[in-house]
PDB file of N, CA and C in Angstrom:
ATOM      1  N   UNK A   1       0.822  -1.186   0.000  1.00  0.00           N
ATOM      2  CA  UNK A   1       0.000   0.000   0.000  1.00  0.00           C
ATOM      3  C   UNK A   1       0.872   1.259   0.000  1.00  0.00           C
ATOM      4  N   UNK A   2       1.838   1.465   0.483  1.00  0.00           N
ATOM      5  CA  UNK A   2       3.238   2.129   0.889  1.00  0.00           C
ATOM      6  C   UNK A   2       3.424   2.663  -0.834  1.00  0.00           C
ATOM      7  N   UNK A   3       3.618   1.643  -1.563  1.00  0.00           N
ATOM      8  CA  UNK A   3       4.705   1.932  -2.306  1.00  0.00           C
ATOM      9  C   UNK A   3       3.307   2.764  -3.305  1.00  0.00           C
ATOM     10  N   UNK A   4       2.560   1.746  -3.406  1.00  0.00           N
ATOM     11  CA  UNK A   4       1.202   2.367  -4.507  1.00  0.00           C
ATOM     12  C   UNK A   4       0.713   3.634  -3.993  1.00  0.00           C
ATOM     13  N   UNK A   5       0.995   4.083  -2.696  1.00  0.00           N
ATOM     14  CA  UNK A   5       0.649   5.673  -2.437  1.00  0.00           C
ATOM     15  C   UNK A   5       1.607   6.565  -2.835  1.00  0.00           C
ATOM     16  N   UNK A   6       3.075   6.359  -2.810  1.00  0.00           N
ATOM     17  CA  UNK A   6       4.209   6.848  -2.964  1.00  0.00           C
ATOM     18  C   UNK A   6       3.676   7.032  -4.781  1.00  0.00           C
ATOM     19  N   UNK A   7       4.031   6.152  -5.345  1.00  0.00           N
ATOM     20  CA  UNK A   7       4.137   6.062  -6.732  1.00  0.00           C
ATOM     21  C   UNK A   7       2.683   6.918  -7.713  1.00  0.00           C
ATOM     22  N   UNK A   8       1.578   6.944  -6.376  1.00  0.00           N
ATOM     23  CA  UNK A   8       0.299   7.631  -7.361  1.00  0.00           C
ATOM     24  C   UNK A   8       0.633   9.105  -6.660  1.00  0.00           C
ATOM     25  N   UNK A   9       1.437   9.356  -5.645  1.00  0.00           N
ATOM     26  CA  UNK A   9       1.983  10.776  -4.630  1.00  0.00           C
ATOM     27  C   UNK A   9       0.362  10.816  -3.928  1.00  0.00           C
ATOM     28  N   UNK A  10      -0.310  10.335  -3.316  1.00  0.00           N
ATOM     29  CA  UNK A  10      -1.024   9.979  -2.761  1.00  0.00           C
ATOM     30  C   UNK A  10      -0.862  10.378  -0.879  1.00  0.00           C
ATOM     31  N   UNK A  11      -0.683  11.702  -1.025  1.00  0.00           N
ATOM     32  CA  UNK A  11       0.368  11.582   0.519  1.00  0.00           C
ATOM     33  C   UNK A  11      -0.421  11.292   1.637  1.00  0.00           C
ATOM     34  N   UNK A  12      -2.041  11.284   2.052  1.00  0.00           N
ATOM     35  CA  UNK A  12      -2.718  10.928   2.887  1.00  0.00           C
ATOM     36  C   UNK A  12      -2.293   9.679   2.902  1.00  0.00           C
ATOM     37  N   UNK A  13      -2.805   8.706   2.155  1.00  0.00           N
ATOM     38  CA  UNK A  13      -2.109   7.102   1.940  1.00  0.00           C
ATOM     39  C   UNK A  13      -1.107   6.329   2.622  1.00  0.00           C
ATOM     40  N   UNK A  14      -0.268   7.687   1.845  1.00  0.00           N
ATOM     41  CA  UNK A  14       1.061   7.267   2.433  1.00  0.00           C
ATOM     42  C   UNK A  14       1.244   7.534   3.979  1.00  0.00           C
ATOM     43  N   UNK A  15       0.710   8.379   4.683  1.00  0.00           N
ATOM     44  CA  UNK A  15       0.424   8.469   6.107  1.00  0.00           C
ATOM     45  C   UNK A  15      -0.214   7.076   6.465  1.00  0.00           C
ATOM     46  N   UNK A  16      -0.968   7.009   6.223  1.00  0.00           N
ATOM     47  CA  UNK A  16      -1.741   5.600   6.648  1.00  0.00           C
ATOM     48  C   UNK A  16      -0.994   4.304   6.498  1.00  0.00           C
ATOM     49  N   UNK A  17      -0.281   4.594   5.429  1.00  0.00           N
ATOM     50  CA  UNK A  17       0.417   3.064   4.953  1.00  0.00           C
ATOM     51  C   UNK A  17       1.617   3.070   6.213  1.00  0.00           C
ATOM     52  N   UNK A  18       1.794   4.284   6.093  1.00  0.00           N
ATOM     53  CA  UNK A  18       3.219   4.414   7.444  1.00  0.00           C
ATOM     54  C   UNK A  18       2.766   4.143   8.858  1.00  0.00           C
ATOM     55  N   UNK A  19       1.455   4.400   8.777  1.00  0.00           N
ATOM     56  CA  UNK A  19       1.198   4.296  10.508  1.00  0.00           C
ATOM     57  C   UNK A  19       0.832   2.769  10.280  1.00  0.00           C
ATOM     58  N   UNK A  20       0.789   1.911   9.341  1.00  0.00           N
ATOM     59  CA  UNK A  20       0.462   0.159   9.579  1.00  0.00           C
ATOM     60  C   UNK A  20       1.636  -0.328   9.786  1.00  0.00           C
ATOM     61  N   UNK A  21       3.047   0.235   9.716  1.00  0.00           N
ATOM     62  CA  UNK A  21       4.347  -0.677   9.549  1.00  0.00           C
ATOM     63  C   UNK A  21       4.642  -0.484  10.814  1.00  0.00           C
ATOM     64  N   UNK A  22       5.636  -1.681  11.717  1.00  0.00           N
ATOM     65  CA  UNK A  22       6.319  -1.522  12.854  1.00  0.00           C
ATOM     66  C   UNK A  22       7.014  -0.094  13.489  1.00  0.00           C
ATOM     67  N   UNK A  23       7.004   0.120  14.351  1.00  0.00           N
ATOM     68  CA  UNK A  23       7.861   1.039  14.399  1.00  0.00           C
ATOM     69  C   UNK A  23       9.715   0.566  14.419  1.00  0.00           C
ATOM     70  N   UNK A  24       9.826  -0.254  14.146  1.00  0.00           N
ATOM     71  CA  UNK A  24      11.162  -1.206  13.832  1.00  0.00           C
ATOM     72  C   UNK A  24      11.957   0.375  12.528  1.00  0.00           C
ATOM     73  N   UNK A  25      13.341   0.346  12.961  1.00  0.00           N
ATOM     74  CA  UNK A  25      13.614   1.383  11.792  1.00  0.00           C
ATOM     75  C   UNK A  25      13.975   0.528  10.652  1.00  0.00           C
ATOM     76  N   UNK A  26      14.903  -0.851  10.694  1.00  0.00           N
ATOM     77  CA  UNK A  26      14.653  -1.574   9.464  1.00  0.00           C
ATOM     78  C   UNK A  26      13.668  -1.603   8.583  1.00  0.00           C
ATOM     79  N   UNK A  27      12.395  -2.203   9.428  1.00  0.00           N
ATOM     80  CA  UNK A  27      10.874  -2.456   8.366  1.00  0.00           C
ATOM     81  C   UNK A  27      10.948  -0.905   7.618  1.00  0.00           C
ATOM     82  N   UNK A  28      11.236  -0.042   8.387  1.00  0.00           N
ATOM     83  CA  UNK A  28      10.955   1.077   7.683  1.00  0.00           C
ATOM     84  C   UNK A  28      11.787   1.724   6.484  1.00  0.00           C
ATOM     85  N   UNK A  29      13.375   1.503   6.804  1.00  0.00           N
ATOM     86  CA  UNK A  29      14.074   1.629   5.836  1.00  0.00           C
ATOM     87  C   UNK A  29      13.446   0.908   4.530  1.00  0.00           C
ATOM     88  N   UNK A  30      13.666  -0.636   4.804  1.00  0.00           N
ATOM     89  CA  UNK A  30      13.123  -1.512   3.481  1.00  0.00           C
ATOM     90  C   UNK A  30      11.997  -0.550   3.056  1.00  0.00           C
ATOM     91  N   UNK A  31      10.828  -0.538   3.724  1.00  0.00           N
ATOM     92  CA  UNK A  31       9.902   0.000   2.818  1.00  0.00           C
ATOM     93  C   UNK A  31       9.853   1.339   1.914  1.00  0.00           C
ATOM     94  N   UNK A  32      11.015   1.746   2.521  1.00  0.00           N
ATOM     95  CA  UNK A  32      11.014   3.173   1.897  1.00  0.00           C
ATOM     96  C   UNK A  32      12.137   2.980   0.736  1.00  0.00           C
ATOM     97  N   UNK A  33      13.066   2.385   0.594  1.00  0.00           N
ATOM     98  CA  UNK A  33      13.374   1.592  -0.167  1.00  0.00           C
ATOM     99  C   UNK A  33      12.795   1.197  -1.710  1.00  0.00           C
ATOM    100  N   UNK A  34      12.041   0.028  -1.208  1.00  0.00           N
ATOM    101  CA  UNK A  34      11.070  -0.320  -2.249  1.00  0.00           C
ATOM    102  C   UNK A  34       9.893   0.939  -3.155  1.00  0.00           C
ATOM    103  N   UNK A  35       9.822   2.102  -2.028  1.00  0.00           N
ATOM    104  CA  UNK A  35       9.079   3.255  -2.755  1.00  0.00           C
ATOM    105  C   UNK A  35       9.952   4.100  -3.500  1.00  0.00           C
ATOM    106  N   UNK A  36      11.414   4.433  -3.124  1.00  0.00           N
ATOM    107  CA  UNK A  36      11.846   4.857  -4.389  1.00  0.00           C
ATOM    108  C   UNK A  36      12.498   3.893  -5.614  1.00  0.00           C
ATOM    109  N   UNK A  37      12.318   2.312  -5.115  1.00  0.00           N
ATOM    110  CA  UNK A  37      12.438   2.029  -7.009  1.00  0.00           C
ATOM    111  C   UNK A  37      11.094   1.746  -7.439  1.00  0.00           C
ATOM    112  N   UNK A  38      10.188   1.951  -6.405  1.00  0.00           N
ATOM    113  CA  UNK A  38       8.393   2.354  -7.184  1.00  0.00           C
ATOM    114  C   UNK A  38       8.608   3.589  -7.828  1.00  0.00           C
ATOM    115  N   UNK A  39       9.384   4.576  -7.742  1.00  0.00           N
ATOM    116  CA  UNK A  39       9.478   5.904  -8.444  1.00  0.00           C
ATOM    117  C   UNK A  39      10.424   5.597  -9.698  1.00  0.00           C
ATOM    118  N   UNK A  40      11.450   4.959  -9.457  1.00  0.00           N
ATOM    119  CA  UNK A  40      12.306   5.172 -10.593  1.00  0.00           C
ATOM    120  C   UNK A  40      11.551   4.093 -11.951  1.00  0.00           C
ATOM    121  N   UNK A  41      10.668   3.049 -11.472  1.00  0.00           N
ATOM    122  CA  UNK A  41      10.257   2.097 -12.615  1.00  0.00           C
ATOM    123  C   UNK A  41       8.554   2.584 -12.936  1.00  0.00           C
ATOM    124  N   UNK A  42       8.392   3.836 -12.397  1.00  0.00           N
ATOM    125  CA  UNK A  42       6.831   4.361 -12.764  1.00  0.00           C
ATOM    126  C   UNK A  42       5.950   4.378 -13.897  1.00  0.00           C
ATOM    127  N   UNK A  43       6.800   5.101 -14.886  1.00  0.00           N
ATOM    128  CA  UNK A  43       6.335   5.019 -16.067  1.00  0.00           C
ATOM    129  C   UNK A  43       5.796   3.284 -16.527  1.00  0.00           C
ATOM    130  N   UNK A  44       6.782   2.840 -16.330  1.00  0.00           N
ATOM    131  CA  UNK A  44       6.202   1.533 -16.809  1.00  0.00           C
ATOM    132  C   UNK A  44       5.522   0.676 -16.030  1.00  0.00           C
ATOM    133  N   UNK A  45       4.854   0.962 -14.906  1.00  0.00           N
ATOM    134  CA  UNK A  45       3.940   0.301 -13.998  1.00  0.00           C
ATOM    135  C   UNK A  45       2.263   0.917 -14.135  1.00  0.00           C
ATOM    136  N   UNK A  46       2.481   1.927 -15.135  1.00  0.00           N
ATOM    137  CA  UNK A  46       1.326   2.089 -15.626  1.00  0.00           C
ATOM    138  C   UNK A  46       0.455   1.233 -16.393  1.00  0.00           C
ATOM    139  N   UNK A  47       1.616   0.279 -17.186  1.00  0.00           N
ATOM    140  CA  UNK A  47       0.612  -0.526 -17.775  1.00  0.00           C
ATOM    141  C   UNK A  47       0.458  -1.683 -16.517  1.00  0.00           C
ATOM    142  N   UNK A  48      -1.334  -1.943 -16.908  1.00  0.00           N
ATOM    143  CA  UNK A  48      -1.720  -2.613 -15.637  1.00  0.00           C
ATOM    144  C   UNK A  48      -1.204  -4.665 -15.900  1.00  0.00           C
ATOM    145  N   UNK A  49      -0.839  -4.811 -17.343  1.00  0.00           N
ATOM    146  CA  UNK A  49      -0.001  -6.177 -16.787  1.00  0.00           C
ATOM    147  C   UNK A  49       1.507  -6.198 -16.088  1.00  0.00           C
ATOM    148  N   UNK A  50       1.806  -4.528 -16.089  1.00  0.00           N
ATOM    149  CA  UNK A  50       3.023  -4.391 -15.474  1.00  0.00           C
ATOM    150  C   UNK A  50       2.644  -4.304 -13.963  1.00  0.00           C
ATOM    151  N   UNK A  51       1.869  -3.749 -13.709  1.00  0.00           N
ATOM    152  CA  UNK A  51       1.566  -3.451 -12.449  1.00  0.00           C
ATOM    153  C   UNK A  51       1.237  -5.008 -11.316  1.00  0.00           C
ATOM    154  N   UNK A  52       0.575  -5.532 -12.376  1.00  0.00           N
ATOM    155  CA  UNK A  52      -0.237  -6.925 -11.657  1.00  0.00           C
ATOM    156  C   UNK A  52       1.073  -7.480 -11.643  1.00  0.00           C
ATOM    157  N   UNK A  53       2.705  -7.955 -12.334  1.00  0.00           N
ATOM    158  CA  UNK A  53       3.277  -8.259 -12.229  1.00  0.00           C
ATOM    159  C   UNK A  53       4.356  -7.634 -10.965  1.00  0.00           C
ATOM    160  N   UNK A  54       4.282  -6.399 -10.681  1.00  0.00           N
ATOM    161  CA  UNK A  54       4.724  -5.716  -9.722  1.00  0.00           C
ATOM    162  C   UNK A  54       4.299  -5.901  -8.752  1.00  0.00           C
ATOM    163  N   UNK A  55       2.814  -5.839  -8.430  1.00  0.00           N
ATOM    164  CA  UNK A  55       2.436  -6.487  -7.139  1.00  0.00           C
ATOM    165  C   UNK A  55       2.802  -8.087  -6.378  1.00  0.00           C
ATOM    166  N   UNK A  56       2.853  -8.750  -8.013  1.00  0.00           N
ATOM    167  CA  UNK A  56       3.041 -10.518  -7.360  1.00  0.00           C
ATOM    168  C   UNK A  56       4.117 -10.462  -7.026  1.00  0.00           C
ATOM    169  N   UNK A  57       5.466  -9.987  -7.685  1.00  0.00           N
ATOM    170  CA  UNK A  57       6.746  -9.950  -7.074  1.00  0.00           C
ATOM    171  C   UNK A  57       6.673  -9.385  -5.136  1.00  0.00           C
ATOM    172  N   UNK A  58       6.400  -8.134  -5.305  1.00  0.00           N
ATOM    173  CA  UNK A  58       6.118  -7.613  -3.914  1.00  0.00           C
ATOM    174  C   UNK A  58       6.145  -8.413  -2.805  1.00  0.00           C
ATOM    175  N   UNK A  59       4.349  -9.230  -3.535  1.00  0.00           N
ATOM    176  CA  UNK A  59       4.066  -9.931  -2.479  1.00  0.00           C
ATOM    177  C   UNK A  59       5.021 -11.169  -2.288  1.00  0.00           C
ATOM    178  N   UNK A  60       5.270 -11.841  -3.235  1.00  0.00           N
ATOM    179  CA  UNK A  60       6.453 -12.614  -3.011  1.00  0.00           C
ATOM    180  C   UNK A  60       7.710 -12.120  -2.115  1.00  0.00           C
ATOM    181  N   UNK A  61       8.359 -10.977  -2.003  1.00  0.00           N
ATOM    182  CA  UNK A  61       9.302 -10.362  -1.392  1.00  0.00           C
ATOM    183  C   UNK A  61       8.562  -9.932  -0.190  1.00  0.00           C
ATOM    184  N   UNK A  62       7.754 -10.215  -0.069  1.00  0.00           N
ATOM    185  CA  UNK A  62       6.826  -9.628   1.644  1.00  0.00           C
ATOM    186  C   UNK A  62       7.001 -10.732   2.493  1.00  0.00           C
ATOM    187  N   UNK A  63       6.409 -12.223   1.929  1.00  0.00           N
ATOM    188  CA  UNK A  63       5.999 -13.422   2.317  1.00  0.00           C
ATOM    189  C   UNK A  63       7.789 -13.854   2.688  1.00  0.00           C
ATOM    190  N   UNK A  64       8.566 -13.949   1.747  1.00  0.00           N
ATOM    191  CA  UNK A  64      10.155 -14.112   1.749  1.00  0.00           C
ATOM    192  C   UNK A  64      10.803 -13.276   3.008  1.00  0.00           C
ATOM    193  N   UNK A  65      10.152 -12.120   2.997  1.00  0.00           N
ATOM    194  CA  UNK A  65      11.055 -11.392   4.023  1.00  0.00           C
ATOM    195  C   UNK A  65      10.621 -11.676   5.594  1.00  0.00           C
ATOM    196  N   UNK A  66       9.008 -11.861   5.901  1.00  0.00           N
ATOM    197  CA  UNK A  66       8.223 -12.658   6.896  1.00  0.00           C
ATOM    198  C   UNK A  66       8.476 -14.234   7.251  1.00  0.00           C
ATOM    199  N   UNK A  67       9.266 -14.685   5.998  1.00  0.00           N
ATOM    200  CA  UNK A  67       9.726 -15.749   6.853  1.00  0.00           C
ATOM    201  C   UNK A  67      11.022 -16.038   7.463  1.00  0.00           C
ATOM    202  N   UNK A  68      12.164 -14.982   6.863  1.00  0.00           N
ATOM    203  CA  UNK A  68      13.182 -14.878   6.973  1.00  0.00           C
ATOM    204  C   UNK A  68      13.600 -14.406   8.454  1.00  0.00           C
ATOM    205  N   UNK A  69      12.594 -13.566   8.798  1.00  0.00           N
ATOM    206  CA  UNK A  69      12.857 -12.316   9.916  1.00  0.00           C
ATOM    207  C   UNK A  69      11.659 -12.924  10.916  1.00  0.00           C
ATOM    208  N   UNK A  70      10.680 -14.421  10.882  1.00  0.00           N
ATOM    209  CA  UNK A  70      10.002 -14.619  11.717  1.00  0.00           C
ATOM    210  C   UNK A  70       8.772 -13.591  12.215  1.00  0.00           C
ATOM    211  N   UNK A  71       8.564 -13.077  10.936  1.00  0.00           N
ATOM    212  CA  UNK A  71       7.412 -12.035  11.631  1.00  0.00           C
ATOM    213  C   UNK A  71       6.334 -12.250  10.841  1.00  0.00           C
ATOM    214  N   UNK A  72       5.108 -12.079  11.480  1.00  0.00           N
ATOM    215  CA  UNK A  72       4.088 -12.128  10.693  1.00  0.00           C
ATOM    216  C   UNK A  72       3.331 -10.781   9.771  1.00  0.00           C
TER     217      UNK A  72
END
């Protein structure tokens, strides 16, 4: 949700998406992270089979990083 508020500049969103993450400064680095290469690959996440492909990766790298780090 983070990155899709960042990338539409959505800045209420992005408040919200920030107040769901840990207060952990890692979780937070990563995620902020992942929102500026949501900025640098924008243009082309417009098209929506790019996008649907952007999200499955994500979520794949969400699920990967939750099991790595034991968190749910």
């Amino acid at each position: 949700m983070l990155w899709l508020a960042v990338i539409d500049r959505d800045y209420p969103a992005v408040d919200r998406a920030l107040d769901m993450l840990p207060a952990d400064p890692e979780v937070r680095a990563i995620a902020i992270t992942l929102c500026e290469i949501g900025i640098a690959i924008e243009p082309r996440l417009r098209c929506d089979a790019a996008r649907d492909q952007a999200l499955t990766q994500l979520a794949l790298l969400d699920h990967t990083f939750k099991m790595l780090t034991g968190r749910d």
